[in-house]
PDB file of N, CA and C in Angstrom:
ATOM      1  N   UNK A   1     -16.891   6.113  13.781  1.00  0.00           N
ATOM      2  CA  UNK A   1     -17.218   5.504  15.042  1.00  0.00           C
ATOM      3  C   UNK A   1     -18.518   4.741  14.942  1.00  0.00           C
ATOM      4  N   UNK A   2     -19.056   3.529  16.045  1.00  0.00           N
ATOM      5  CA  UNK A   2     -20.129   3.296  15.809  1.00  0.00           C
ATOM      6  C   UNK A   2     -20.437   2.786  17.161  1.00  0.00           C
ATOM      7  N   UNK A   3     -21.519   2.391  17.624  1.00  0.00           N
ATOM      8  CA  UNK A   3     -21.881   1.502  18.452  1.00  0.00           C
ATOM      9  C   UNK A   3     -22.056   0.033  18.405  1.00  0.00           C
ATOM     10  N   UNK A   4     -21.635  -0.686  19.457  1.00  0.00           N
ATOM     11  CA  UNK A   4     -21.640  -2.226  19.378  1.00  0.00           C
ATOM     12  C   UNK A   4     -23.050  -2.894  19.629  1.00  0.00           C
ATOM     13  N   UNK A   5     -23.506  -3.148  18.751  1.00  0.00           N
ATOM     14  CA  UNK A   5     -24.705  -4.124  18.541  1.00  0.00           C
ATOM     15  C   UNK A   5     -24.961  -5.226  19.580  1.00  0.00           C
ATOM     16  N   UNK A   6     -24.173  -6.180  19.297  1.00  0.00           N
ATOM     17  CA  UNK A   6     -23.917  -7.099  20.059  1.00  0.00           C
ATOM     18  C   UNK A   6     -22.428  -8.082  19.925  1.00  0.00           C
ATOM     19  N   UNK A   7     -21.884  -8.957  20.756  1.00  0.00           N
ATOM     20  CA  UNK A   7     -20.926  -9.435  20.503  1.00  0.00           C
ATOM     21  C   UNK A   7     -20.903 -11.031  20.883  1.00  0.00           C
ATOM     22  N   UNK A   8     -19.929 -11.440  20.209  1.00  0.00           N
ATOM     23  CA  UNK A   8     -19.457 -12.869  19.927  1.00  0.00           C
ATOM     24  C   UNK A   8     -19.080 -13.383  20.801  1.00  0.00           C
ATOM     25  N   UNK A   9     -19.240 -14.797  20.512  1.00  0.00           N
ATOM     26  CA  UNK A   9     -19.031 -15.735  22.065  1.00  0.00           C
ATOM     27  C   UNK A   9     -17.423 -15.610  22.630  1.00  0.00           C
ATOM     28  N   UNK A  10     -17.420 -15.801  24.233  1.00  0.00           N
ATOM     29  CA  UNK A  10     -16.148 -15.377  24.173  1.00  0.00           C
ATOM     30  C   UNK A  10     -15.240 -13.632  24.185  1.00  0.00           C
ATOM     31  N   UNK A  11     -16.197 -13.072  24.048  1.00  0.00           N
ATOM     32  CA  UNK A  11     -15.760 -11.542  23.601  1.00  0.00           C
ATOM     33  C   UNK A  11     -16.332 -10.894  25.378  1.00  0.00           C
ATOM     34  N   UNK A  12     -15.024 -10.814  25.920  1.00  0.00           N
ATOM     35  CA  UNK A  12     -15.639  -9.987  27.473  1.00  0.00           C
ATOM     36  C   UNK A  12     -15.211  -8.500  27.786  1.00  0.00           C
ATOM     37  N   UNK A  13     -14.292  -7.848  26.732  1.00  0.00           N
ATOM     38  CA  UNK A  13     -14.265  -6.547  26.709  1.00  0.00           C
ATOM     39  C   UNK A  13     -15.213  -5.593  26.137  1.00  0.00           C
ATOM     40  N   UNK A  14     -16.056  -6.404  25.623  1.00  0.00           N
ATOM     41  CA  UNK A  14     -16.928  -5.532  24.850  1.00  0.00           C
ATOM     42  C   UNK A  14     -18.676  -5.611  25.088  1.00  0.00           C
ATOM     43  N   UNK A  15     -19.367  -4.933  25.058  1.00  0.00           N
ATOM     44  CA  UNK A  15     -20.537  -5.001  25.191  1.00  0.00           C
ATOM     45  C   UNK A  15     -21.600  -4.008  24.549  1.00  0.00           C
ATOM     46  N   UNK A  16     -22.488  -4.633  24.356  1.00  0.00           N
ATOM     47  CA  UNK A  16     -23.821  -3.892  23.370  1.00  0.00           C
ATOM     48  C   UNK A  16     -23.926  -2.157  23.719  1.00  0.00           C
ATOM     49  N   UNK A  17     -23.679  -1.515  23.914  1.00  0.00           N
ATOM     50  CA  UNK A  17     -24.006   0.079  23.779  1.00  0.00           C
ATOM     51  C   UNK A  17     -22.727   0.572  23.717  1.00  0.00           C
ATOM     52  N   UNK A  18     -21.382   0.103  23.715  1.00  0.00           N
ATOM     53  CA  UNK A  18     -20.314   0.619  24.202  1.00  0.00           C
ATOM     54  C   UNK A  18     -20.387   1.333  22.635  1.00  0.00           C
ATOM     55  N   UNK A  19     -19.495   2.201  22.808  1.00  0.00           N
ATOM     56  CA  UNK A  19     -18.855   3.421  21.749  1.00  0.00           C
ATOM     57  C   UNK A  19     -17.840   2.367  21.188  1.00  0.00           C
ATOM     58  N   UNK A  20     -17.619   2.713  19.776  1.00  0.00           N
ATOM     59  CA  UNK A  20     -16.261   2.386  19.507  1.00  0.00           C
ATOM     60  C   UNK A  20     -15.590   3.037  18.310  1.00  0.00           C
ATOM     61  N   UNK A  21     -13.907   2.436  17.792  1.00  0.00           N
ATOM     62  CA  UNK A  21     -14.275   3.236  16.701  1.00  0.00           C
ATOM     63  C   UNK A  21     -13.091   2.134  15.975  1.00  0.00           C
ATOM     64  N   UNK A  22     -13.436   1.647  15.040  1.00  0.00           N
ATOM     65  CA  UNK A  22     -13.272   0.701  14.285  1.00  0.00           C
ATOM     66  C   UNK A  22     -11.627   0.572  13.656  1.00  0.00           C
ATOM     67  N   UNK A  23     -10.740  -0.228  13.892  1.00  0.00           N
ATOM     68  CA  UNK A  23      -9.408   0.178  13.317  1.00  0.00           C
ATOM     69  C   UNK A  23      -9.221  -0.815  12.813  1.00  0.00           C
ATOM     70  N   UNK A  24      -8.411  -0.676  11.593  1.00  0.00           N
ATOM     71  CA  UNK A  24      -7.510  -1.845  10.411  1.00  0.00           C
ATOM     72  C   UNK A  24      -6.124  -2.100  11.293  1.00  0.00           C
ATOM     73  N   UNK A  25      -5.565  -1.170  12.509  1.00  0.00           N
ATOM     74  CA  UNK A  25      -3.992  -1.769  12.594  1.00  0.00           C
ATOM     75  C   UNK A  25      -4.396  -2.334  14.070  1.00  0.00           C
ATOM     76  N   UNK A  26      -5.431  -2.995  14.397  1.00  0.00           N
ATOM     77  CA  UNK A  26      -5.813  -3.413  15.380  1.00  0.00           C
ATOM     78  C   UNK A  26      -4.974  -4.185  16.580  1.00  0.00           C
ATOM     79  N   UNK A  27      -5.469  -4.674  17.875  1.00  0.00           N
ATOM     80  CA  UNK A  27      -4.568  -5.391  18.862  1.00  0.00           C
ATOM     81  C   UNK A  27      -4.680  -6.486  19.403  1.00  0.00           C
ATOM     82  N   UNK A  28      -4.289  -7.447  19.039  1.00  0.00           N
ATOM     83  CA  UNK A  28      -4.807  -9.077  19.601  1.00  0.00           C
ATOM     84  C   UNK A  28      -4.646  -8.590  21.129  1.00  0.00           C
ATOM     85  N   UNK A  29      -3.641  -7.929  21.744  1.00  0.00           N
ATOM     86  CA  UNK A  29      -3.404  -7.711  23.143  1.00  0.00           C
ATOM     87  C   UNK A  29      -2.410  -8.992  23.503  1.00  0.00           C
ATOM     88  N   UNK A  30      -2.137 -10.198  22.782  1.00  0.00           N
ATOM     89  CA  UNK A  30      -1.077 -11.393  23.209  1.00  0.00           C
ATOM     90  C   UNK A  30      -0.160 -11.518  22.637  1.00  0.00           C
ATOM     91  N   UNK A  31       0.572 -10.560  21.216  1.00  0.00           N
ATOM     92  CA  UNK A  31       1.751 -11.355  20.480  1.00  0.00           C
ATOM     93  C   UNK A  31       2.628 -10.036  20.956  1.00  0.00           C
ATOM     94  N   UNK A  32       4.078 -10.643  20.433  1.00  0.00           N
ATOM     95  CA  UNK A  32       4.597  -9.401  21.130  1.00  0.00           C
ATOM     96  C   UNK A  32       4.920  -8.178  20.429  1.00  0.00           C
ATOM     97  N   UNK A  33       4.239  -8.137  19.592  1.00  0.00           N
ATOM     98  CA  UNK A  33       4.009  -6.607  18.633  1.00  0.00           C
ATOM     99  C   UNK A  33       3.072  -5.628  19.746  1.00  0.00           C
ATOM    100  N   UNK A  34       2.495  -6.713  19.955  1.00  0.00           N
ATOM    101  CA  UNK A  34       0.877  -5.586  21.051  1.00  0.00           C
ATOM    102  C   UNK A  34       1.741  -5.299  22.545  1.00  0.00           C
ATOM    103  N   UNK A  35       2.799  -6.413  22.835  1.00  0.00           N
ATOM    104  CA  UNK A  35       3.456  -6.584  24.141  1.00  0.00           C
ATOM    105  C   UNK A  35       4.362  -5.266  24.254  1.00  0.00           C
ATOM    106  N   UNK A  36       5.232  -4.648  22.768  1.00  0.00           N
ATOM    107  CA  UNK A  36       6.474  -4.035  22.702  1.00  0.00           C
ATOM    108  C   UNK A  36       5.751  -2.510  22.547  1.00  0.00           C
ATOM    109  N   UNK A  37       6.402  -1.152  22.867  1.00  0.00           N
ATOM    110  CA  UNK A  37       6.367  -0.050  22.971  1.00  0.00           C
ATOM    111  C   UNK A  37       6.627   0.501  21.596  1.00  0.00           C
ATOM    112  N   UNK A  38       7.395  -0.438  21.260  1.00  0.00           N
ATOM    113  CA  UNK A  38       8.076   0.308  20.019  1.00  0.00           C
ATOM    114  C   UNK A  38       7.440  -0.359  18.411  1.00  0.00           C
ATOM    115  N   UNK A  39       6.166  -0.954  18.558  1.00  0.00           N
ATOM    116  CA  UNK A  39       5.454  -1.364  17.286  1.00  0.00           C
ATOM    117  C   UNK A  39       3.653  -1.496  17.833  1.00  0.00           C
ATOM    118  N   UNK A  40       3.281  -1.444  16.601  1.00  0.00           N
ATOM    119  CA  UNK A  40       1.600  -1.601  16.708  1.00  0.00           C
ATOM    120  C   UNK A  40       1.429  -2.550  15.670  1.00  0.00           C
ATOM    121  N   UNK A  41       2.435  -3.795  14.936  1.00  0.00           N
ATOM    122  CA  UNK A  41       1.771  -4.546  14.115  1.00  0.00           C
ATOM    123  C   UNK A  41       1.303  -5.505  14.460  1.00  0.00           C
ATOM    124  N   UNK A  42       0.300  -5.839  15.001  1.00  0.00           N
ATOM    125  CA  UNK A  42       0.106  -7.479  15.557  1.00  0.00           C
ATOM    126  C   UNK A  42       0.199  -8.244  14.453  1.00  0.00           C
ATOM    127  N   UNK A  43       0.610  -9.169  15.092  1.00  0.00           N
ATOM    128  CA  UNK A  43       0.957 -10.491  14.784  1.00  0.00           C
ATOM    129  C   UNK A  43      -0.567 -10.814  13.766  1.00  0.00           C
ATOM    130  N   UNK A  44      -1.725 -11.259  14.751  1.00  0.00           N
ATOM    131  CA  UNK A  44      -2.510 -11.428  14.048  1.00  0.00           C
ATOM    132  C   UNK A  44      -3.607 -10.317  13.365  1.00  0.00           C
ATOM    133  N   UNK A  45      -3.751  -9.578  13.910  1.00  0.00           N
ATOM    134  CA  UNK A  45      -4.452  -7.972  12.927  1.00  0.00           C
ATOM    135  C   UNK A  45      -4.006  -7.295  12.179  1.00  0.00           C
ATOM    136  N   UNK A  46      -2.713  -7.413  11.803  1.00  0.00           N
ATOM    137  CA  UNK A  46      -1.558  -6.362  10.824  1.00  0.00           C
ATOM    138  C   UNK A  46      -2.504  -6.354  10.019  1.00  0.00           C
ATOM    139  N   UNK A  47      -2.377  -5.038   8.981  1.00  0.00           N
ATOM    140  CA  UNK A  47      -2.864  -4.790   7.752  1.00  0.00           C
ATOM    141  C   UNK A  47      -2.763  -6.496   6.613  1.00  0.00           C
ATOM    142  N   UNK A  48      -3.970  -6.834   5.895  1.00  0.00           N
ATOM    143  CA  UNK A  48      -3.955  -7.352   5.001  1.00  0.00           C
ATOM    144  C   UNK A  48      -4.571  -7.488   4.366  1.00  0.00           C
ATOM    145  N   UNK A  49      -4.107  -6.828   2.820  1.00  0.00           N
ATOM    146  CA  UNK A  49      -5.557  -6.435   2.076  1.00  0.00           C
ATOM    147  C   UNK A  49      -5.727  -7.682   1.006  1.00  0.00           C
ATOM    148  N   UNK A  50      -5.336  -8.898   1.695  1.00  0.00           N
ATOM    149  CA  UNK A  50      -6.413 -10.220   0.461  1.00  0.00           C
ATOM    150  C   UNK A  50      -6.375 -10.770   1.758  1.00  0.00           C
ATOM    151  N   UNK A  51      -7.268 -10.678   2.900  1.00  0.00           N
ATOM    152  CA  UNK A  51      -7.794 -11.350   3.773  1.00  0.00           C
ATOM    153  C   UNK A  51      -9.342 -10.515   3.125  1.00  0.00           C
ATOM    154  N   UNK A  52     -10.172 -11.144   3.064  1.00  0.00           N
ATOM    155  CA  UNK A  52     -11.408 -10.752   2.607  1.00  0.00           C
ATOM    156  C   UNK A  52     -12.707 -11.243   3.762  1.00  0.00           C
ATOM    157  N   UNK A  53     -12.176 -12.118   4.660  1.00  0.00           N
ATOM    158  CA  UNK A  53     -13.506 -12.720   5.693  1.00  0.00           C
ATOM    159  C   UNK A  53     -12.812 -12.184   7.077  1.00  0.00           C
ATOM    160  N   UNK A  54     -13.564 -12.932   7.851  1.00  0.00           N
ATOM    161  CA  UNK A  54     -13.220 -12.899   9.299  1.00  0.00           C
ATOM    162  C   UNK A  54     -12.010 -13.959   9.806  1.00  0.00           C
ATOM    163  N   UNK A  55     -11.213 -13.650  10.648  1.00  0.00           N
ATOM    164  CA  UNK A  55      -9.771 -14.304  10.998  1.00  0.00           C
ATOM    165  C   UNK A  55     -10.070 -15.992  11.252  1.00  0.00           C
ATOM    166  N   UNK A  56     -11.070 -16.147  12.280  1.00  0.00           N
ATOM    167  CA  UNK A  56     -10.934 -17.479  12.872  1.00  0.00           C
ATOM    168  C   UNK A  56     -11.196 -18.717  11.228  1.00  0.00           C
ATOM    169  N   UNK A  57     -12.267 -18.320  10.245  1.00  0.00           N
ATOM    170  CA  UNK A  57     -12.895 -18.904   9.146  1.00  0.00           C
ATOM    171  C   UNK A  57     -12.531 -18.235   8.128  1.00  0.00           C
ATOM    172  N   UNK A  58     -12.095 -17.300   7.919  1.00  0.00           N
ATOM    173  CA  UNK A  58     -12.217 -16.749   6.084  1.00  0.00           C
ATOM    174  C   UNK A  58     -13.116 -16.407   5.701  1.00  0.00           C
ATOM    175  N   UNK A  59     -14.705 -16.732   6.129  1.00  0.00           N
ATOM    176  CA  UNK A  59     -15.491 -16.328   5.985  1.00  0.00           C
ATOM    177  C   UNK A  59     -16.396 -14.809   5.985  1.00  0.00           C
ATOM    178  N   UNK A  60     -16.847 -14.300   4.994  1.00  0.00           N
ATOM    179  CA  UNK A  60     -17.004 -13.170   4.775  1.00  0.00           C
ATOM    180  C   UNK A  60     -18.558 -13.037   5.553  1.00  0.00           C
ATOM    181  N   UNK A  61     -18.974 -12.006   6.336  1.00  0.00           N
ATOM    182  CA  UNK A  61     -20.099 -11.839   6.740  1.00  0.00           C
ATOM    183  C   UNK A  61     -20.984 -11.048   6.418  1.00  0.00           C
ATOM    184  N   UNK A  62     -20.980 -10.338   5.089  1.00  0.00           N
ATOM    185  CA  UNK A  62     -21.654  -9.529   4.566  1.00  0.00           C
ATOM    186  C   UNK A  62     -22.267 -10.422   2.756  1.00  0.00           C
ATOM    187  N   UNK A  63     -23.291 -10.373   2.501  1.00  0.00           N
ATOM    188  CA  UNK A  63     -23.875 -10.795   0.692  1.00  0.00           C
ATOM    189  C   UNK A  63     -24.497  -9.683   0.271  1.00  0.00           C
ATOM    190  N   UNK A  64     -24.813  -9.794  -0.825  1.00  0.00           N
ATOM    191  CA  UNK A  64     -25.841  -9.465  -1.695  1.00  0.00           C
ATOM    192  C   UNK A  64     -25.992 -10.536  -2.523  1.00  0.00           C
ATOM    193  N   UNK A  65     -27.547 -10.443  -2.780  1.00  0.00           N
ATOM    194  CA  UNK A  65     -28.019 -11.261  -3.496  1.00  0.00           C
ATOM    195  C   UNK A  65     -27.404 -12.835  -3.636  1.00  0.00           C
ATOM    196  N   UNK A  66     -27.260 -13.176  -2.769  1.00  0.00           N
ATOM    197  CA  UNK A  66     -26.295 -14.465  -2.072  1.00  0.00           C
ATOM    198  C   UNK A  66     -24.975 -14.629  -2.710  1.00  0.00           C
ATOM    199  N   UNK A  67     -24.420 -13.668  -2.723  1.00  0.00           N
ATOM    200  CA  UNK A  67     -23.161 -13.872  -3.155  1.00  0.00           C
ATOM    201  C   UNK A  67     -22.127 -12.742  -1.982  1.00  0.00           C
ATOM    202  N   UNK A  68     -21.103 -13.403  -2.004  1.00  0.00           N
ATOM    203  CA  UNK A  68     -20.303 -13.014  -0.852  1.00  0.00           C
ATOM    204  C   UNK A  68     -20.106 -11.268  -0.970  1.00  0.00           C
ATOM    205  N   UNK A  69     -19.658 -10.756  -0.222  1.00  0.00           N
ATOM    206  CA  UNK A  69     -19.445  -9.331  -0.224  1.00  0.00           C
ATOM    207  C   UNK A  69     -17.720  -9.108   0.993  1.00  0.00           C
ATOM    208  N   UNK A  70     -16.574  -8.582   0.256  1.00  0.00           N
ATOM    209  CA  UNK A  70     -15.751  -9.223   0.946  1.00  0.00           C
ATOM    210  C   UNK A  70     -14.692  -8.231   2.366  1.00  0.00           C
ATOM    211  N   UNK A  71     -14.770  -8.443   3.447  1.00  0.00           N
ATOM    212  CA  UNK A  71     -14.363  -7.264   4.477  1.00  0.00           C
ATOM    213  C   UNK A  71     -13.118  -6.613   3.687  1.00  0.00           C
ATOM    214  N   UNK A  72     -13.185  -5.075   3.736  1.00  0.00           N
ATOM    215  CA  UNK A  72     -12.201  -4.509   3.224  1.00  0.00           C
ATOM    216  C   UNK A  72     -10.953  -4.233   4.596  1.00  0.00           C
ATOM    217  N   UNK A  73      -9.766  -4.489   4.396  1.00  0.00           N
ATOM    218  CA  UNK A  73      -9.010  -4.102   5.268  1.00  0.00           C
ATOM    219  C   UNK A  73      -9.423  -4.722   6.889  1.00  0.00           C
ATOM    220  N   UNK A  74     -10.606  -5.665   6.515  1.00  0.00           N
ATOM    221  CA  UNK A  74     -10.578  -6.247   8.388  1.00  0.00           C
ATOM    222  C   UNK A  74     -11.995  -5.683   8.824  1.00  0.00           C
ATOM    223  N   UNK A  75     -12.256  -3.831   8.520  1.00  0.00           N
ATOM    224  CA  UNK A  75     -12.908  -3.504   8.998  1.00  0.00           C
ATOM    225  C   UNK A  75     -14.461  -2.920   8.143  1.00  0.00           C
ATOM    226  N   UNK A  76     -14.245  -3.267   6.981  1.00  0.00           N
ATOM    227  CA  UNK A  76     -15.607  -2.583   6.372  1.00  0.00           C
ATOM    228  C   UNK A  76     -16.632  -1.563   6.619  1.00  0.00           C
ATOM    229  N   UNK A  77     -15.740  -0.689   6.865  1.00  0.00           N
ATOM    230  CA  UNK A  77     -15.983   0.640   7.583  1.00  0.00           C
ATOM    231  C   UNK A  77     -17.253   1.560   7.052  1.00  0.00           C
ATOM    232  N   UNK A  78     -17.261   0.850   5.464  1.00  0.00           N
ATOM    233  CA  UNK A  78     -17.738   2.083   4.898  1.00  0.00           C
ATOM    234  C   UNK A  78     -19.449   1.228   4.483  1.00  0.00           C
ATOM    235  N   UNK A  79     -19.869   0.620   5.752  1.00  0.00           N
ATOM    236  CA  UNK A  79     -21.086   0.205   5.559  1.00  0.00           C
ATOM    237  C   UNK A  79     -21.970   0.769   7.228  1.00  0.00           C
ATOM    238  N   UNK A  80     -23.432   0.029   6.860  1.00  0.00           N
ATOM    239  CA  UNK A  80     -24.333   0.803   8.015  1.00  0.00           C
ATOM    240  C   UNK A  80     -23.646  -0.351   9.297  1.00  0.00           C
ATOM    241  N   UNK A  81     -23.460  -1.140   9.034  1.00  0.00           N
ATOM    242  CA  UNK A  81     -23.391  -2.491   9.919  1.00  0.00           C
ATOM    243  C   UNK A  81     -22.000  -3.159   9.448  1.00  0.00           C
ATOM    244  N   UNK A  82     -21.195  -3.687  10.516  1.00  0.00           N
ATOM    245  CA  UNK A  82     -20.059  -4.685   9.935  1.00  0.00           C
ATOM    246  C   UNK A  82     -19.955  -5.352  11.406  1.00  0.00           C
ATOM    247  N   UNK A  83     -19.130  -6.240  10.847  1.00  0.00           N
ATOM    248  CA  UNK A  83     -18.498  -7.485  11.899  1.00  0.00           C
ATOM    249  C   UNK A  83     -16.956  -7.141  11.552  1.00  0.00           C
ATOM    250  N   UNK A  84     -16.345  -7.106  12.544  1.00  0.00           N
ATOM    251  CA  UNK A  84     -15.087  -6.991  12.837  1.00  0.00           C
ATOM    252  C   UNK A  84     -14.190  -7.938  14.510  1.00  0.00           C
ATOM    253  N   UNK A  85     -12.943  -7.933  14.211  1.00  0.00           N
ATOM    254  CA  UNK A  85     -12.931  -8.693  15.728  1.00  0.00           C
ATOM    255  C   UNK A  85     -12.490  -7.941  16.657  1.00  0.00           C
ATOM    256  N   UNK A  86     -12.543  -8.428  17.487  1.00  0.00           N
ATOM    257  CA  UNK A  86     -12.939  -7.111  18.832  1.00  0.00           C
ATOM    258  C   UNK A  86     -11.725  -6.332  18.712  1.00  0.00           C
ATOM    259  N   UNK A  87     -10.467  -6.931  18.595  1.00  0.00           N
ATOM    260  CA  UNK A  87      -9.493  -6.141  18.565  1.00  0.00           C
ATOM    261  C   UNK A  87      -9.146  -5.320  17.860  1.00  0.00           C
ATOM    262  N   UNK A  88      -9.979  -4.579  16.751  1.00  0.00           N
ATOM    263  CA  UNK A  88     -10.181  -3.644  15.565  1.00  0.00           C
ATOM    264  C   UNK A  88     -10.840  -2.783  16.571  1.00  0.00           C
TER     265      UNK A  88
END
């Protein structure tokens, strides 16, 4: 679990102190995987392990030593700090 830091433009479910707790089979809340009773794969959050950045860019938000560092599973769980999208 962690607490939300702060959030991204556009992001109105979420806000700086809220609790959360970080998931890889996450919910856009609009395709109809998130719509149907009978599945949890969204469309756009399903598991995918060679997505390495963030959805909208590809872009990875974590370096060392200026070199990329790449999101595991969406959620990079196993650090002090990550970026994930809200629907994780």
């Amino acid at each position: 679990g962690g607490i939300v830091e702060c959030v991204g433009e556009g992001v109105t479910d979420l806000q700086p102190g809220d609790h959360v707790l970080p998931i890889f089979t996450g919910e856009c809340g609009d395709c109809p995987h998130c719509h149907s009773e009978e599945s949890n794969m969204c469309d756009l959050l399903r598991i995918n392990t060679e997505r390495g950045g963030m959805i909208h860019d590809g872009e990875s938000r974590f370096s060392i030593n200026g070199k990329p560092i790449h999101h595991f599973l969406g959620t990079s769980t196993f650090s002090e700090y990550t970026v994930v999208h809200s629907g994780q």
